[in-house]
Protein backbone atom coordinates (compact mmCIF):
# COMPACT_ATOMS: atom_id res chain seq x y z
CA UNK A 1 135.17 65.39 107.17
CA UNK A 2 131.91 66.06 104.99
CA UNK A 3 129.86 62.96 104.92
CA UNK A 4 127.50 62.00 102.72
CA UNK A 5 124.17 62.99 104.08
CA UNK A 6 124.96 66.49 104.94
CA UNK A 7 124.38 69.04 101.95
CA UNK A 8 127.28 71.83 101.32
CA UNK A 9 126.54 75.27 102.19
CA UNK A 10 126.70 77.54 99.69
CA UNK A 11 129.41 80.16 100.70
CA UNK A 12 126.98 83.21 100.67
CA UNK A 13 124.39 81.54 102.71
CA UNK A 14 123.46 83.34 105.82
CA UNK A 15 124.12 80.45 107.94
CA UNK A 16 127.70 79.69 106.37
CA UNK A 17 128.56 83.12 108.75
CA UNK A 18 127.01 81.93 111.73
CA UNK A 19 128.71 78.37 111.81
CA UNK A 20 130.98 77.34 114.85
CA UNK A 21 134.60 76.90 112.79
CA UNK A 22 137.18 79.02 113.53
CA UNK A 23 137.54 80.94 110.58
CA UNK A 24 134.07 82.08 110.47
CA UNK A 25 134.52 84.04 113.57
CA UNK A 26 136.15 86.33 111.58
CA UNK A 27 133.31 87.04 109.55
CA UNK A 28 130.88 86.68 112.89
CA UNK A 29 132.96 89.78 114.41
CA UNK A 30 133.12 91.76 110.75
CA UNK A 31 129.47 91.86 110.53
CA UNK A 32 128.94 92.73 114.31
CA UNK A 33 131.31 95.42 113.44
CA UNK A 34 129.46 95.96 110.41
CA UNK A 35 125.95 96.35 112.21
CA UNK A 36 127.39 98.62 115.06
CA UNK A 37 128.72 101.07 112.77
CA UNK A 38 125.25 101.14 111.02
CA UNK A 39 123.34 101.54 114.13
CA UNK A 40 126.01 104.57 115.10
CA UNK A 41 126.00 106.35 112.12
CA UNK A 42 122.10 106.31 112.14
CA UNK A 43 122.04 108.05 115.43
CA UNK A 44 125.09 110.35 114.16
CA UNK A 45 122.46 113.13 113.32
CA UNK A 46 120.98 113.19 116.52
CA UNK A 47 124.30 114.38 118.29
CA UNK A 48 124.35 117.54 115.92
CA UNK A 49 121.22 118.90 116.99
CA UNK A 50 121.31 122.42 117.88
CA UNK A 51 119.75 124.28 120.79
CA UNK A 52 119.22 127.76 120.20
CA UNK A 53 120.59 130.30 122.82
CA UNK A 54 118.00 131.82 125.69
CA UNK A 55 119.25 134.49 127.89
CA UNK A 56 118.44 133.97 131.25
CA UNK A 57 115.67 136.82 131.28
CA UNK A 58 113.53 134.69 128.52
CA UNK A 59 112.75 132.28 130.98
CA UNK A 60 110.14 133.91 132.94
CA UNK A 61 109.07 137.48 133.79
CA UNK A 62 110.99 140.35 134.44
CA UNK A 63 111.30 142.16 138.27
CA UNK A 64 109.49 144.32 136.84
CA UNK A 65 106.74 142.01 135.68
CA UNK A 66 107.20 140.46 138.86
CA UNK A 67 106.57 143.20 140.71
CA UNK A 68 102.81 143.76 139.17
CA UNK A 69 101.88 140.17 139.43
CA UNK A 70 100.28 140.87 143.29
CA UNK A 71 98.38 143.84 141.16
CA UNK A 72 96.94 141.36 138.31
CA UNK A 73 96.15 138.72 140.59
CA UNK A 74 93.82 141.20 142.90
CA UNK A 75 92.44 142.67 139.73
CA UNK A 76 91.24 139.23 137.97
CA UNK A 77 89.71 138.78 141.80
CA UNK A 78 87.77 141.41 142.03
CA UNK A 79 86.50 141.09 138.39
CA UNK A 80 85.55 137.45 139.41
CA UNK A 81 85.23 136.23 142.80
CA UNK A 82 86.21 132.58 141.72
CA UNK A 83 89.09 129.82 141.85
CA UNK A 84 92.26 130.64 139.75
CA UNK A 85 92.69 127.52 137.93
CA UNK A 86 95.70 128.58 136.12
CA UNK A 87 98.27 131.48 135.50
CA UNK A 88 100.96 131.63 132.94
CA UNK A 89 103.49 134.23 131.93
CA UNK A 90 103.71 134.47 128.07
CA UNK A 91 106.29 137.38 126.03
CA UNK A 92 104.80 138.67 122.88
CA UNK A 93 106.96 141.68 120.72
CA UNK A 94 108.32 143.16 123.88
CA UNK A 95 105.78 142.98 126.30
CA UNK A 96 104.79 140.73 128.98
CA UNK A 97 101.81 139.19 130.20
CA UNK A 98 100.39 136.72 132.68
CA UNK A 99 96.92 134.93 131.61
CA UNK A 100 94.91 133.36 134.36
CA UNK A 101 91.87 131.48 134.19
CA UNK A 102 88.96 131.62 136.75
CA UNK A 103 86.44 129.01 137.44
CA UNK A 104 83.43 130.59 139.38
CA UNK A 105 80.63 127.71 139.47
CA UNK A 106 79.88 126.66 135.50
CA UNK A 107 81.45 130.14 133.95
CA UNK A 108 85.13 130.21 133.17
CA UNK A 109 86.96 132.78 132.03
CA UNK A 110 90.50 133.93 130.48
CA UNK A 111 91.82 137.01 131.98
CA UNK A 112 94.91 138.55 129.98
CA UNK A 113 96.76 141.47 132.52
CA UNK A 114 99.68 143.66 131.23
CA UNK A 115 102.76 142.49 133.04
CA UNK A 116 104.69 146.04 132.95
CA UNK A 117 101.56 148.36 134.35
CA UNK A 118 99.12 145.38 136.28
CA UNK A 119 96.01 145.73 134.37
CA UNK A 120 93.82 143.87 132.77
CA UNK A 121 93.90 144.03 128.67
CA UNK A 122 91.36 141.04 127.81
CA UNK A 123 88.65 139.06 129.90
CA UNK A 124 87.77 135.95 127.69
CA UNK A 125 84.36 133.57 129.11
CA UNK A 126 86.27 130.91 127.54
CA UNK A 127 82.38 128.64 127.61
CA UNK A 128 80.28 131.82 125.95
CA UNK A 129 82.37 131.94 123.35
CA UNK A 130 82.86 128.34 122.05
């Protein structure tokens, strides 16, 4: 029973769904419902992403390639008796390289050897030319 000091809620007031009667647990449930459907069909886009297909030999260098790596990395030392900071593999149009960069004291520099025949295309001093 209402009494006199408590004020009527209006029936679209946000607290008239979040009262503890029993038929508003109907509506409590509904918009649970309500917001969980939201929340999924945001994310719904996300599940249709699409990974493109990669063939097991675009992952990293050929045997080929492979077998002229020993070939670069003697080259690049005897170009530049230094540390090998780095050395990546990177496919361009059909050919293959591996780039590896050499720190000898202050000088570094980018050395760019042809995967298929183990010589060097490009030497880069990465510091002269910044």
């Amino acid at each position: 029973m209402r009494t006199p000091s408590s004020p009527r809620l209006h029936p679209l007031s946000p607290r008239h769904f979040f009262l503890r009667t029993g038929h508003r647990r109907y509506y409590r449930c509904a918009l649970a419902a309500l917001l969980l459907c939201i929340a999924c069909a945001g994310l719904l886009p996300l599940a249709q992403a699409v990974v493109p297909y990669r063939s097991p030999d675009d992952y990293g260098p050929s045997s080929q390639a492979q077998q002229h790596r020993g070939d670069c990395r003697r080259q690049v030392r005897q170009a530049l008796d230094g540390k090998i900071e780095s050395e990546d593999f990177v496919a361009r149009a059909g050919r293959e390289y591996f780039s590896y960069v050499v720190r000898q004291n202050l000088r570094k520099v980018m050395f760019i050897c042809d995967a298929r025949t183990g010589e060097i295309r490009r030497q880069i001093d990465i510091w002269g030319d910044l």
